[in-house]
PDB file of N, CA and C in Angstrom:
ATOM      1  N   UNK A   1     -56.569  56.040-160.297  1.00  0.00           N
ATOM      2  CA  UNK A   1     -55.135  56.315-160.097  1.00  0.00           C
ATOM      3  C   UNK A   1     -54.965  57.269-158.902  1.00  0.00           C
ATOM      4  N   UNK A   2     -54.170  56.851-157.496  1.00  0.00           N
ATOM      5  CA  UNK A   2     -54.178  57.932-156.908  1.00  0.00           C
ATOM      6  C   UNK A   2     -53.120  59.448-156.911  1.00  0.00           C
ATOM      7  N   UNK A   3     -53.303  60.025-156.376  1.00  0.00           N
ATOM      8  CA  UNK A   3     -53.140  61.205-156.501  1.00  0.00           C
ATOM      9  C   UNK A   3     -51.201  61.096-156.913  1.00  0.00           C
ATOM     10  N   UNK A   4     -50.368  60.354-155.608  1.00  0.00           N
ATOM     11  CA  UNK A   4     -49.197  60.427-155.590  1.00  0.00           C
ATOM     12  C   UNK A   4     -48.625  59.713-156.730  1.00  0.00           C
ATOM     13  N   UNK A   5     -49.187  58.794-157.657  1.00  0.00           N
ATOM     14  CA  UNK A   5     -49.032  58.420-158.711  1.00  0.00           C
ATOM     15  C   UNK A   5     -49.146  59.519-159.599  1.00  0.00           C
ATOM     16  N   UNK A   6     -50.129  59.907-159.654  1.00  0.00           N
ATOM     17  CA  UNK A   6     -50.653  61.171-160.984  1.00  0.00           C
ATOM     18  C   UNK A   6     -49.147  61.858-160.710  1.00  0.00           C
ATOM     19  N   UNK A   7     -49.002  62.561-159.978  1.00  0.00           N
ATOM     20  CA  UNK A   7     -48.066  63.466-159.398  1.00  0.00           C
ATOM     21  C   UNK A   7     -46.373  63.494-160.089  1.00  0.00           C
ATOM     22  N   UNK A   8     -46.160  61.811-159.857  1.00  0.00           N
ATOM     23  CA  UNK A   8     -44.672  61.201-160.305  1.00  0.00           C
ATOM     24  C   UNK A   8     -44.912  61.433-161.822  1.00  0.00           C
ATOM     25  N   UNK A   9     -45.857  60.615-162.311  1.00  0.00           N
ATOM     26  CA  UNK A   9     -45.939  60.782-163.600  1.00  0.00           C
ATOM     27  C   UNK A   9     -46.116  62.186-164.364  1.00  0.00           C
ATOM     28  N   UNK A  10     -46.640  63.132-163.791  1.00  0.00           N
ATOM     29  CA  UNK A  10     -46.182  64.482-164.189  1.00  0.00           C
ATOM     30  C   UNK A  10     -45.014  64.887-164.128  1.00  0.00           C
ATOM     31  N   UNK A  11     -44.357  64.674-162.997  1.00  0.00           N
ATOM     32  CA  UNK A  11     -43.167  65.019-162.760  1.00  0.00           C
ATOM     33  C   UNK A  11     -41.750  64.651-163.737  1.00  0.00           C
ATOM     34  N   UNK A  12     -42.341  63.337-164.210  1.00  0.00           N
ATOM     35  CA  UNK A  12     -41.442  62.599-164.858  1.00  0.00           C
ATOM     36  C   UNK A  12     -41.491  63.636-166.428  1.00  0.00           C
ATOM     37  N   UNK A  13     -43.062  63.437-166.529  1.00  0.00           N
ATOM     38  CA  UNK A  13     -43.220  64.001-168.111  1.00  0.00           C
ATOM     39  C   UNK A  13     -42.490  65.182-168.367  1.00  0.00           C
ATOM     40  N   UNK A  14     -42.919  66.619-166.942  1.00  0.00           N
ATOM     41  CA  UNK A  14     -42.144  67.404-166.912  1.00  0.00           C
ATOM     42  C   UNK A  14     -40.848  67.549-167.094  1.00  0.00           C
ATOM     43  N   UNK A  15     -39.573  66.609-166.563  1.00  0.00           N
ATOM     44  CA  UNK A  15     -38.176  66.903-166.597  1.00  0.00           C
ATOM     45  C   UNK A  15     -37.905  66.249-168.253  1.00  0.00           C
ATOM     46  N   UNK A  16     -38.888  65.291-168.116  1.00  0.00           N
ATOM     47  CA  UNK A  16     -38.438  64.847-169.987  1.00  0.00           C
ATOM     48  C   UNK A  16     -38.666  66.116-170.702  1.00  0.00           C
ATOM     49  N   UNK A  17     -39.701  66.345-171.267  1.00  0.00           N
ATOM     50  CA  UNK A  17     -40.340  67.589-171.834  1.00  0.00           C
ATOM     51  C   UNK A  17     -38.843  68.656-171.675  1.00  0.00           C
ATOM     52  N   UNK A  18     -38.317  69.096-170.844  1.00  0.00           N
ATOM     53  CA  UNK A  18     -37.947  70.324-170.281  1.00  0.00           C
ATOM     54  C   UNK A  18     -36.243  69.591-171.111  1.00  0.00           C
ATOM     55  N   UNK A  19     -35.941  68.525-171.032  1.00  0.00           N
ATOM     56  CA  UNK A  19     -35.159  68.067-171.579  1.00  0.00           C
ATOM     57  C   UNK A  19     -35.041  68.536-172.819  1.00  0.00           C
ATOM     58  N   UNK A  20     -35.949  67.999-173.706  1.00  0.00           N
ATOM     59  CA  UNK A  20     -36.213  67.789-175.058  1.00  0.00           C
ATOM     60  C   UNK A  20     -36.293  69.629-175.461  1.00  0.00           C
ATOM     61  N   UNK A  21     -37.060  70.426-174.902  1.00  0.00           N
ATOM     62  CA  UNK A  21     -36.932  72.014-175.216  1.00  0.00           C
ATOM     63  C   UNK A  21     -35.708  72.611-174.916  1.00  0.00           C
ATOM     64  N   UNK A  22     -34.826  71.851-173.755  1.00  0.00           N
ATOM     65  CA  UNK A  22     -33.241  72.845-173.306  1.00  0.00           C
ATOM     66  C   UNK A  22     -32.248  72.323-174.587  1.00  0.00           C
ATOM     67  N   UNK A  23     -32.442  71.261-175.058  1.00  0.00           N
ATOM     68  CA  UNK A  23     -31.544  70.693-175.721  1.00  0.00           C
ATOM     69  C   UNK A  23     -32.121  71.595-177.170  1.00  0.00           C
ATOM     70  N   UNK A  24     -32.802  72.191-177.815  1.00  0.00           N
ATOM     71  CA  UNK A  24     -33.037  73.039-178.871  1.00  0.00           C
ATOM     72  C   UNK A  24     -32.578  74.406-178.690  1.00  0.00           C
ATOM     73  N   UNK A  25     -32.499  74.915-179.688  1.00  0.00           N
ATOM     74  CA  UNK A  25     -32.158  76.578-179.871  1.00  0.00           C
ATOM     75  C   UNK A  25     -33.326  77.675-179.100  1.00  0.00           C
ATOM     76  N   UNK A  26     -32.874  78.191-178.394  1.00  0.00           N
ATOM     77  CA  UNK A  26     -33.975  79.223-177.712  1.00  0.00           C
ATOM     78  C   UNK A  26     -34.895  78.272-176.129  1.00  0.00           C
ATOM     79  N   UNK A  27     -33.953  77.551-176.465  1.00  0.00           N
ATOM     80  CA  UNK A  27     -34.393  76.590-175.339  1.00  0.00           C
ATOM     81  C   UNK A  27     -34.905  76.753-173.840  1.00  0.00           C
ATOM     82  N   UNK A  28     -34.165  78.066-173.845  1.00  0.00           N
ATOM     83  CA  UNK A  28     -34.342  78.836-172.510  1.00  0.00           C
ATOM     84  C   UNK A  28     -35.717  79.878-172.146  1.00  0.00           C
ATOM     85  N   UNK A  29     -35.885  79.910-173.526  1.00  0.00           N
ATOM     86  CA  UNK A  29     -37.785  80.339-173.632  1.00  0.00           C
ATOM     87  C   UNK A  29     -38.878  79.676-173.638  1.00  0.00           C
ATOM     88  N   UNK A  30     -38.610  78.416-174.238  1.00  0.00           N
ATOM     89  CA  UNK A  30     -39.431  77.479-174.471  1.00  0.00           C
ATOM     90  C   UNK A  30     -39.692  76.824-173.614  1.00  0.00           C
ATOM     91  N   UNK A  31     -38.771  76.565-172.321  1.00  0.00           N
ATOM     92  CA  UNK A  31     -38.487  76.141-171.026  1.00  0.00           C
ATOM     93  C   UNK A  31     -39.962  76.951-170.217  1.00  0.00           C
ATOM     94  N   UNK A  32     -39.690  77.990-170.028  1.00  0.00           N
ATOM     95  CA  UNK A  32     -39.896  79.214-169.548  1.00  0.00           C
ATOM     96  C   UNK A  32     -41.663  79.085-169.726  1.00  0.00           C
ATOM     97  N   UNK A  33     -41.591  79.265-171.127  1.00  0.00           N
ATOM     98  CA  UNK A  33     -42.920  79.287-171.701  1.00  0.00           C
ATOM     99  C   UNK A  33     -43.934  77.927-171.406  1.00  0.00           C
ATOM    100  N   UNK A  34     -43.031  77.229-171.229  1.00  0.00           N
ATOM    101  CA  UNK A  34     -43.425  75.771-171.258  1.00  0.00           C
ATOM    102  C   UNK A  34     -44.495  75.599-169.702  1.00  0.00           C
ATOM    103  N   UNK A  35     -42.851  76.221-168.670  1.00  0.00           N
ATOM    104  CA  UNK A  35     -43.563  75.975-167.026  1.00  0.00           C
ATOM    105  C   UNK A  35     -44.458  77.015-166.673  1.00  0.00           C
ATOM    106  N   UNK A  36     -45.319  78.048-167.672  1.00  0.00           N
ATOM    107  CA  UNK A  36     -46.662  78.641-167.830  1.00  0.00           C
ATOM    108  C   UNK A  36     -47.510  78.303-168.120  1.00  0.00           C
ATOM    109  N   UNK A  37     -47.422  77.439-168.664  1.00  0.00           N
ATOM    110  CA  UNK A  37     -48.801  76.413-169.977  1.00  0.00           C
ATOM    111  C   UNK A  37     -48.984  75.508-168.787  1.00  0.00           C
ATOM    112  N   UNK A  38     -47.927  74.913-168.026  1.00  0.00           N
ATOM    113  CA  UNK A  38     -47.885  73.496-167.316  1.00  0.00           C
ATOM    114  C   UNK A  38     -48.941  74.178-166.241  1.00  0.00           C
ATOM    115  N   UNK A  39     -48.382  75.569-165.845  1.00  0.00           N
ATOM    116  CA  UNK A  39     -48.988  76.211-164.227  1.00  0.00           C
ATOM    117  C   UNK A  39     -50.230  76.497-164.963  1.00  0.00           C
ATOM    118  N   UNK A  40     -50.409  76.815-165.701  1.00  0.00           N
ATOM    119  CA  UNK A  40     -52.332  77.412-166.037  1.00  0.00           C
ATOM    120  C   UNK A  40     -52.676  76.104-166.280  1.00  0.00           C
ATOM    121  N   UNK A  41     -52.434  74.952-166.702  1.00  0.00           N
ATOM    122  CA  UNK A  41     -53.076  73.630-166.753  1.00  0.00           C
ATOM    123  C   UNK A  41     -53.459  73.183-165.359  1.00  0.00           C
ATOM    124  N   UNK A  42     -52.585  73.329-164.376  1.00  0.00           N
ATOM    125  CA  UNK A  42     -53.050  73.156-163.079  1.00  0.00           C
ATOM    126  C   UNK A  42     -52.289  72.297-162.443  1.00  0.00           C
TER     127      UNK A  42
END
């Protein structure tokens, strides 16, 4: 799979994901917390 593929498909997973945590209670942490886990994953 090359790279610019990998890339979209993160990207995609990311705004879903970020979806699914803003739309819950505290959403704005979980967000937060979320794009830390994503950045130490790499």
């Amino acid at each position: 799979m090359s790279d610019a593929i990998k890339l979209a498909e993160l990207a995609k997973f990311k705004s879903g994901k970020a979806r699914i945590l803003l739309a819950t209670p505290g959403g704005s942490y979980s967000f937060s917390d979320f794009m830390q886990e994503s950045g130490r994953a790499g």
